[in-house]
Protein backbone atom coordinates (compact mmCIF):
# COMPACT_ATOMS: atom_id res chain seq x y z
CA UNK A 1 114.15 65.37 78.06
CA UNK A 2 117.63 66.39 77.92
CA UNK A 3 120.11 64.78 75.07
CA UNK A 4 122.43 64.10 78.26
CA UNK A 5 119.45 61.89 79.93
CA UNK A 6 118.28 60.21 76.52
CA UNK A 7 121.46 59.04 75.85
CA UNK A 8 122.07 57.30 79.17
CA UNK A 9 118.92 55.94 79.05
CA UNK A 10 119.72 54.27 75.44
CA UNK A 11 123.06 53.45 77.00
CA UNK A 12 121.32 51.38 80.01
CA UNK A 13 119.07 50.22 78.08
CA UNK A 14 122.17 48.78 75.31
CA UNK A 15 124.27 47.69 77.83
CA UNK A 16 121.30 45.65 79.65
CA UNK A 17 120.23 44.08 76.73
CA UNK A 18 123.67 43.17 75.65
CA UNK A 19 124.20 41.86 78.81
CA UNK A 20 120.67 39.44 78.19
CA UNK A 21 122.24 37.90 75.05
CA UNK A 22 125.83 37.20 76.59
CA UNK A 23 123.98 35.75 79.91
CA UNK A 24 121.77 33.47 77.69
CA UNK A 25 124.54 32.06 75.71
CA UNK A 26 127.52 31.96 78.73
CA UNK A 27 125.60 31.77 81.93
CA UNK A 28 127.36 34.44 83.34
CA UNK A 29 125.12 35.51 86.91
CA UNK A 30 121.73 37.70 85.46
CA UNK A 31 122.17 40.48 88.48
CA UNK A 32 125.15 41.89 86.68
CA UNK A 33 123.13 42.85 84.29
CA UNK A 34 121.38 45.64 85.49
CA UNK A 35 124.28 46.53 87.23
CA UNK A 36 126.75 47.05 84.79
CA UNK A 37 123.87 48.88 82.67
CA UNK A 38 123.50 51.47 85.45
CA UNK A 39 127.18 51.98 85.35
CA UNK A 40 127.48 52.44 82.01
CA UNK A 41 124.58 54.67 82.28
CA UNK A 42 125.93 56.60 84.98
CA UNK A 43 129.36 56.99 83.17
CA UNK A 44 127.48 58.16 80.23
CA UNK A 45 125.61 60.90 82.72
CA UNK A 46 128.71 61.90 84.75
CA UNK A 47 131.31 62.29 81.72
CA UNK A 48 134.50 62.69 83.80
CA UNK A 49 136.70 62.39 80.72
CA UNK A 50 135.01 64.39 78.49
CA UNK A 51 133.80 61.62 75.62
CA UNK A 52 130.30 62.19 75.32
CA UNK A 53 129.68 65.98 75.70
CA UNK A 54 132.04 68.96 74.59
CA UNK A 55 133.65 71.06 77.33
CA UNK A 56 132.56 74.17 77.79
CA UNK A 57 135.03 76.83 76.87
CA UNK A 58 135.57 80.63 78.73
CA UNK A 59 136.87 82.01 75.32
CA UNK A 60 135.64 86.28 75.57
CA UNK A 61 132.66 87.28 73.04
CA UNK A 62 133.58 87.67 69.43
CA UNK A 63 134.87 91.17 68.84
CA UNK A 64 135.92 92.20 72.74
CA UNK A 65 138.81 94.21 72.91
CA UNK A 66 141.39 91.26 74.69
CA UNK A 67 144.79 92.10 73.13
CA UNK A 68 146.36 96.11 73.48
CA UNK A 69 147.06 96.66 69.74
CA UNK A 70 142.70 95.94 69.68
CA UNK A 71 142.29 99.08 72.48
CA UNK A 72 141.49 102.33 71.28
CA UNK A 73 144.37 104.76 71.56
């Protein structure tokens, strides 16, 4: 299992049971539960901003010849 799926499964699984406590002691409606779980979840999964998992970077290997004065003459 990949750290990207482990961590949105202890994300749902957070969220959901946060969501328990907060419907026991407010009343709130149960069926958002799950619901907001799975998009917390998902959000976790997707990472469109970039909070959960580093970017990958196209940096060149370490010691390629990028800049002129590195080119032999």
């Amino acid at each position: 299992m990949s750290k990207r799926a482990l961590a949105a499964f202890l994300w749902f699984a957070a969220a959901w049971f946060g969501y328990e406590i907060v419907w026991s002691v407010t009343g709130v409606p149960r069926l958002g539960g799950p619901v907001v779980a799975f998009m917390l979840g998902a959000l976790v999964t997707v990472d469109p901003f970039g909070w959960f998992w580093p970017k990958a970077r196209n940096e060149p290997a370490t010691g390629a010849a990028t800049e002129p004065s590195q080119l032999p003459a």
